[in-house]
Protein backbone atom coordinates (compact mmCIF):
# COMPACT_ATOMS: atom_id res chain seq x y z
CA UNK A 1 145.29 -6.29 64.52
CA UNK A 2 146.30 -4.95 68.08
CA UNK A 3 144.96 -5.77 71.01
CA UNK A 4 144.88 -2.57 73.57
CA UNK A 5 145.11 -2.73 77.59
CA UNK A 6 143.62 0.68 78.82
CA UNK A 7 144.97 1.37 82.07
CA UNK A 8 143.62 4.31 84.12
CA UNK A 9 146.41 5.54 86.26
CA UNK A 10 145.65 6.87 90.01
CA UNK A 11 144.65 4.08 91.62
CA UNK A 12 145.51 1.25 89.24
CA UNK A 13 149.32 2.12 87.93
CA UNK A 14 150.05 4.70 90.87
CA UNK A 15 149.00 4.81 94.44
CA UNK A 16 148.78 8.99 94.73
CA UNK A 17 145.87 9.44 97.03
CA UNK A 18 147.67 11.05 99.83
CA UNK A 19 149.50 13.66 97.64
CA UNK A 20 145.77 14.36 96.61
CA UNK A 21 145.08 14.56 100.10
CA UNK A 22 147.76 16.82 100.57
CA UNK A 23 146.90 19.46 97.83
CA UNK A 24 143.16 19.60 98.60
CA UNK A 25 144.18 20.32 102.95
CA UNK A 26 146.68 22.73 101.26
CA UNK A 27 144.07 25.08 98.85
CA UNK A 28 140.91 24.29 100.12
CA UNK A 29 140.88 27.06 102.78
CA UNK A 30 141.57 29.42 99.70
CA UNK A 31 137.84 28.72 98.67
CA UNK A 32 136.16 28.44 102.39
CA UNK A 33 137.66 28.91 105.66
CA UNK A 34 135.73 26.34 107.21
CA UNK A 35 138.00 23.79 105.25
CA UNK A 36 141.56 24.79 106.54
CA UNK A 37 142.71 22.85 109.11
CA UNK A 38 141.62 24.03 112.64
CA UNK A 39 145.57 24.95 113.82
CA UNK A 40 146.04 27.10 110.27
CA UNK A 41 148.89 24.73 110.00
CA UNK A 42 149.11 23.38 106.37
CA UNK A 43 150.40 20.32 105.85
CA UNK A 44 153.77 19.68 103.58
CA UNK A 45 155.36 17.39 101.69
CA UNK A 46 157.41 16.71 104.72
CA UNK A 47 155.07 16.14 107.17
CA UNK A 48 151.92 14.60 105.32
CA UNK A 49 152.46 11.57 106.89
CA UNK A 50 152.29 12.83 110.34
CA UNK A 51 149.19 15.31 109.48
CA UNK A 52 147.26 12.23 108.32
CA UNK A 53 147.92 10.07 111.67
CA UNK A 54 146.28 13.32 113.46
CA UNK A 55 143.60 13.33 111.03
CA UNK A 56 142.92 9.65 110.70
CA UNK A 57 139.37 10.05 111.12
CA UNK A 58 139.20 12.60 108.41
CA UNK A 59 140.97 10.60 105.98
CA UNK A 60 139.37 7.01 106.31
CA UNK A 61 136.00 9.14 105.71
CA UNK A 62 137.54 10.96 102.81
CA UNK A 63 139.15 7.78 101.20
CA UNK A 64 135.77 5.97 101.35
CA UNK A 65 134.51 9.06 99.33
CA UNK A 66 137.16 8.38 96.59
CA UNK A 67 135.89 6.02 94.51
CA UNK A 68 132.98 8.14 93.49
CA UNK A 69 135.74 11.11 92.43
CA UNK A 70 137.08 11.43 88.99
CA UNK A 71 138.37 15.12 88.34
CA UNK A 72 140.62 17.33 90.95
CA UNK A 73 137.75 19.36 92.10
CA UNK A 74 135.88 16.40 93.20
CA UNK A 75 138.17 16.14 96.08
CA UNK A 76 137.27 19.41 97.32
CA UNK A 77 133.52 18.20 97.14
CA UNK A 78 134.72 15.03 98.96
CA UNK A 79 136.16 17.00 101.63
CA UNK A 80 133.70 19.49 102.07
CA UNK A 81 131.33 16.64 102.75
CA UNK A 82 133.87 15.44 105.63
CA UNK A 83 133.90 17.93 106.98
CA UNK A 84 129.87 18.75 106.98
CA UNK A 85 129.36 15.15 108.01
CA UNK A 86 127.44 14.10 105.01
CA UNK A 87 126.36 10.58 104.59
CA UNK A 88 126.97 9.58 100.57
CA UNK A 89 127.40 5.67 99.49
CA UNK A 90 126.36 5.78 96.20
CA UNK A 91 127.84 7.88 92.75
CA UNK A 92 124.45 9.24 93.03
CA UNK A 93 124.32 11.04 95.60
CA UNK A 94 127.71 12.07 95.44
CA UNK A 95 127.45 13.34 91.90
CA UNK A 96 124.00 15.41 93.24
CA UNK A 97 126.18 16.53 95.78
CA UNK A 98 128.07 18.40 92.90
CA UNK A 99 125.43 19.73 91.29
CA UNK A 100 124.46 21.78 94.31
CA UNK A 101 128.13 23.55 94.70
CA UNK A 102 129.43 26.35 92.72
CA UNK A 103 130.64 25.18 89.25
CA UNK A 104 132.97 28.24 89.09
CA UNK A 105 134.73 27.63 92.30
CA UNK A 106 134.90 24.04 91.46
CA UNK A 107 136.35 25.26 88.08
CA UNK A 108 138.92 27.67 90.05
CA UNK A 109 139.57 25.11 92.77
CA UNK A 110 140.39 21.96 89.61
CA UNK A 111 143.01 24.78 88.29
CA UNK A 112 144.41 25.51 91.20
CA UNK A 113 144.72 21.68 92.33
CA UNK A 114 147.43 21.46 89.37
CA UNK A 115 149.29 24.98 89.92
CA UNK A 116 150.23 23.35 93.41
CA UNK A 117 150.90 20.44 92.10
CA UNK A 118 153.32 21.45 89.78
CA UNK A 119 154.84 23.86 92.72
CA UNK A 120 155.15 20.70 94.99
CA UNK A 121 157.02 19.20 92.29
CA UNK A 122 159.12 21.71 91.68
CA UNK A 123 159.89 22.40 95.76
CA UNK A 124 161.09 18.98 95.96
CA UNK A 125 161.29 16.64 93.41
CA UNK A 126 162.20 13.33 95.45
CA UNK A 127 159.86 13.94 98.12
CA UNK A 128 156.66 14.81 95.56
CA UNK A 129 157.68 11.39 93.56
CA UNK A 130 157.66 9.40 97.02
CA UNK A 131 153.90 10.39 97.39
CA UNK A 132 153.05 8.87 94.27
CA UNK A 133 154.61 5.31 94.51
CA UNK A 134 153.55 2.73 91.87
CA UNK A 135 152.16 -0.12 93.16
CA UNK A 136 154.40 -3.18 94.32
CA UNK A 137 154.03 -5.64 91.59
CA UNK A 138 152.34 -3.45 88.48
CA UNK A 139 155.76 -2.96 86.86
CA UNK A 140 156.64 -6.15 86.58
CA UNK A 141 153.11 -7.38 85.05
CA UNK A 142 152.86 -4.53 82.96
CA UNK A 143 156.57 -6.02 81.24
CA UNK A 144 154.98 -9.23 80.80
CA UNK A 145 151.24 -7.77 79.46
CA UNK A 146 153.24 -5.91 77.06
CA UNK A 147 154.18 -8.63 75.27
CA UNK A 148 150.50 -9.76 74.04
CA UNK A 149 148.87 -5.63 74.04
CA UNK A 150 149.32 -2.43 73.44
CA UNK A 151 149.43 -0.69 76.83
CA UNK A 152 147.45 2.91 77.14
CA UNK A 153 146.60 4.93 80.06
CA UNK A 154 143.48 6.58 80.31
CA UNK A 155 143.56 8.76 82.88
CA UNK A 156 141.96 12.34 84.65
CA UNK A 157 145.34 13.49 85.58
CA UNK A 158 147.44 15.33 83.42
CA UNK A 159 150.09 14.34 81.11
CA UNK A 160 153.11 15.98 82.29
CA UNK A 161 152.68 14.45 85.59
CA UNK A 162 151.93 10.81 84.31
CA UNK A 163 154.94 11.42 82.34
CA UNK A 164 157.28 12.17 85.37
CA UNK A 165 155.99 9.19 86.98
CA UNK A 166 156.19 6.15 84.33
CA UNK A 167 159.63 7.71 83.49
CA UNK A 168 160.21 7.06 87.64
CA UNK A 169 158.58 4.00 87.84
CA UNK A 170 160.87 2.87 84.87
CA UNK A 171 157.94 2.29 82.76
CA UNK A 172 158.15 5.47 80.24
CA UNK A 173 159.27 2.52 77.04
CA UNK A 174 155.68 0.70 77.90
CA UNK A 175 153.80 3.32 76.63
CA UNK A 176 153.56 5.23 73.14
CA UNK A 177 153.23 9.17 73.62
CA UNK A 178 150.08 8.78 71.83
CA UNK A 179 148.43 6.17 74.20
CA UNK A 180 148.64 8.44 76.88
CA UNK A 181 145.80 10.15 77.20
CA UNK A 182 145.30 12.57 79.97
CA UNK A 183 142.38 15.10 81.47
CA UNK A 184 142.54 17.16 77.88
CA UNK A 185 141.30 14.07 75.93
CA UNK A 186 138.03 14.28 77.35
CA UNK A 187 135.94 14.79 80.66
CA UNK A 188 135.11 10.88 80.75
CA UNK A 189 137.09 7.78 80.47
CA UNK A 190 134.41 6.67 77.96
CA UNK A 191 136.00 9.45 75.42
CA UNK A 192 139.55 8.34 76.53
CA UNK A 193 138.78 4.62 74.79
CA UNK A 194 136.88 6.12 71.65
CA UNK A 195 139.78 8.01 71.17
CA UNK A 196 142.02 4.97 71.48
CA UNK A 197 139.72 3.34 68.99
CA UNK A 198 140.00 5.85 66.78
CA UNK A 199 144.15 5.57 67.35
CA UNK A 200 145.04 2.50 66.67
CA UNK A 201 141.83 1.23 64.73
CA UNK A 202 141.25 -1.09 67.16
CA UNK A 203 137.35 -2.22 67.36
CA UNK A 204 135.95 -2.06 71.06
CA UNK A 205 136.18 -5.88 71.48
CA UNK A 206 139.51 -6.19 71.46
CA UNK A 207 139.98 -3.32 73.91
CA UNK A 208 140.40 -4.09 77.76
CA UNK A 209 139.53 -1.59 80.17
CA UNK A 210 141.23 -1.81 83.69
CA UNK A 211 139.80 0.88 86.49
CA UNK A 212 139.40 1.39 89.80
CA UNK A 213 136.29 3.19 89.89
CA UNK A 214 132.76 0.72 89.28
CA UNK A 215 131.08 3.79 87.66
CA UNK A 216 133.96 4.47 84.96
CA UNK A 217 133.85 0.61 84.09
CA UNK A 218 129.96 0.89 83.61
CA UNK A 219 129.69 3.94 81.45
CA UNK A 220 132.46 2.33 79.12
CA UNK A 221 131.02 -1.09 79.24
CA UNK A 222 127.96 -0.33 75.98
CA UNK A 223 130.82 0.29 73.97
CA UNK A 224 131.29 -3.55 74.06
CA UNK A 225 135.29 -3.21 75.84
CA UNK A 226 136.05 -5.62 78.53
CA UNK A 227 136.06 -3.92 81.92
CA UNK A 228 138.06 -4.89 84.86
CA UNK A 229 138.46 -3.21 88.15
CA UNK A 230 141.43 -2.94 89.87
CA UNK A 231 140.97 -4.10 93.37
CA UNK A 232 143.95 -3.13 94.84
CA UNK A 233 143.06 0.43 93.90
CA UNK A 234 140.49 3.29 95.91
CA UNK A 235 137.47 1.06 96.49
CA UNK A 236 135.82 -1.42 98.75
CA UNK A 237 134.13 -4.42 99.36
CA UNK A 238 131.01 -2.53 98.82
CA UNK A 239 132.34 -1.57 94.64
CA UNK A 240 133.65 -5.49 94.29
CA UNK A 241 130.19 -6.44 94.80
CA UNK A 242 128.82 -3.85 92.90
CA UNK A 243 131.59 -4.92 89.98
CA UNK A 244 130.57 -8.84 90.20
CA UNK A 245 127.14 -7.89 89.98
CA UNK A 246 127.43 -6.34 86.51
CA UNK A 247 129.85 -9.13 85.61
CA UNK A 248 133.17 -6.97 85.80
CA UNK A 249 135.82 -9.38 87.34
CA UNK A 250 138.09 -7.87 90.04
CA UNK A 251 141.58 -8.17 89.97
CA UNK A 252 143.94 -8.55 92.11
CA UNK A 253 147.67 -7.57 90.62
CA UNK A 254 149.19 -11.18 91.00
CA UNK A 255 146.48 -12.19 88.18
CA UNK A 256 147.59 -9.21 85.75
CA UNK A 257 150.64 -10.65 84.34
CA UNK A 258 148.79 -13.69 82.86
CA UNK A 259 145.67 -11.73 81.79
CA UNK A 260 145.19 -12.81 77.96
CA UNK A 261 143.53 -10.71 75.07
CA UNK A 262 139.64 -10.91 75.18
C-alpha cells in the first residue's frame, strides 16, 4: 500500500510571493483607489524588484500577513490592512477581518487575480517563470522522497499554473496528473487530502502533510495525517512555535530528502 507525501505548493515547492505581490499592486486599485500606488505607476514584471525596494515597508508588513492567506483574494484583504495600518497576529483576527469585507468584490477581485496572471504569463513567459523560482534544494529532495512516496501537491493555486512550473522546475515526471490537486478540488487543504485518500486508497496514517501555513496543518491534523511545516516557506518564528506547540515538527529542506514514511 502507498505511502503519499502531500506537498502544498506556494511556499513549500515554489517561492511566488512577489509575483503575488505584483498582481495584487497591479488590480487592487480596480476595486478601491485608495490601494493603487500613490504615483499611479503600476508595477511590471520588469521592474517588481525595484517597486518592492521603494516599498520595503509595505512589503515586510504584507509578508508577515501571509501566512494567515490561503486563496487570491486574501491578498487583497492583506493589503488593504497595510495599507489601513491594521494590527492582526493571529488567523483569527485576520479571518474576522474577512468577514467584514465584501464577499462579492473579494469574489471579483480572486477572478481577476488569475485573468492577470495568465496575461503576465502570456506577456512574457521567461520573466513571469523567474518570479516563481523553486526553492534551492526542493528538487533534488523531492528525486530522492520519490523513491519511498507518492508525491501530491495540494495546493490553492490553479492547475495550469502549477503545471507550467513543475514542468520548469524539471519536476513535471514527480507527479501523477491526478495528484495534483489545485483551487477546484476544494476551498480547504483538508478536502485536498480526503480527496487523495479517496485516490489512491490510502488511509490517513500513511499520508504526510507538508505546509507552510500552521492553520492548514491544524485543520488537517483530526484526520490522523502527519503534518509538517515547511520552514523555509511564508512564516515566522512566531508559526514555528505555534507548530512545536501542537507537536508539528518544522523542517528545514536539508532534512526532506531523508524524511521516511510515518
Amino acid at each position: 500500500m502507498a505511502y503519499v507525501l502531500a506537498l502544498d505548493f506556494d511556499g513549500v515547492i515554489s517561492d511566488s510571493l512577489l509575483e503575488s505581490y505584483l498582481i495584487t499592486w497591479r488590480i487592487a486599485g480596480r476595486f478601491d483607489p485608495l490601494l493603487a500606488p500613490d504615483d499611479g505607476f503600476l508595477p511590471t514584471l520588469e521592474n517588481i524588484h525595484r517597486f518592492r525596494e521603494r516599498h520595503l515597508m509595505h512589503w515586510n508588513s504584507f509578508r508577515a500577513l501571509v501566512p494567515f492567506c490561503n486563496r487570491g483574494e486574501d491578498y487583497l484583504l492583506a493589503h488593504r490592512a497595510v495599507r489601513e495600518k491594521r494590527h492582526i497576529t493571529t488567523q483569527e483576527e485576520f479571518s474576522s477581518f474577512a468577514r467584514s469585507q465584501p464577499r462579492d468584490q473579494l469574489d471579483r477581485f480572486h477572478q481577476e487575480f488569475y485573468v492577470e496572471r495568465y496575461r503576465l504569463a502570456d506577456e512574457n513567459r521567461q520573466a513571469w517563470l523567474a518570479l516563481n523560482a523553486a526553492y534551492p534544494g526542493v528538487a533534488d529532495a523531492l528525486e530522492a522522497l520519490a523513491g519511498r512516496f507518492t508525491l501530491a501537491v495540494a495546493t490553492s493555486k490553479d492547475r495550469e499554473s502549477v503545471r507550467l512550473l513543475l514542468q520548469d522546475y524539471g519536476m513535471e515526471g514527480l507527479f501523477e496528473p491526478r495528484a495534483v490537486l489545485d483551487k477546484s478540488a476544494g476551498a480547504s487543504k483538508r478536502a485536498h487530502l480526503d480527496a487523495l485518500h479517496e485516490i489512491y486508497r490510502c488511509p490517513f496514517d500513511r499520508m504526510t502533510f507538508i505546509d507552510d501555513k500552521v492553520a492548514h496543518l491544524l485543520n488537517c491534523a483530526p484526520l490522523g495525517i502527519r503534518p509538517c511545516l515547511a520552514g523555509w516557506g511564508y512564516n515566522g518564528p512566531a508559526e514555528h512555535e505555534l507548530a512545536r506547540s501542537h507537536d508539528i515538527p518544522v523542517l528545514k529542506i536539508a532534512d526532506l530528502p531523508a524524511l521516511a514514511p510515518a
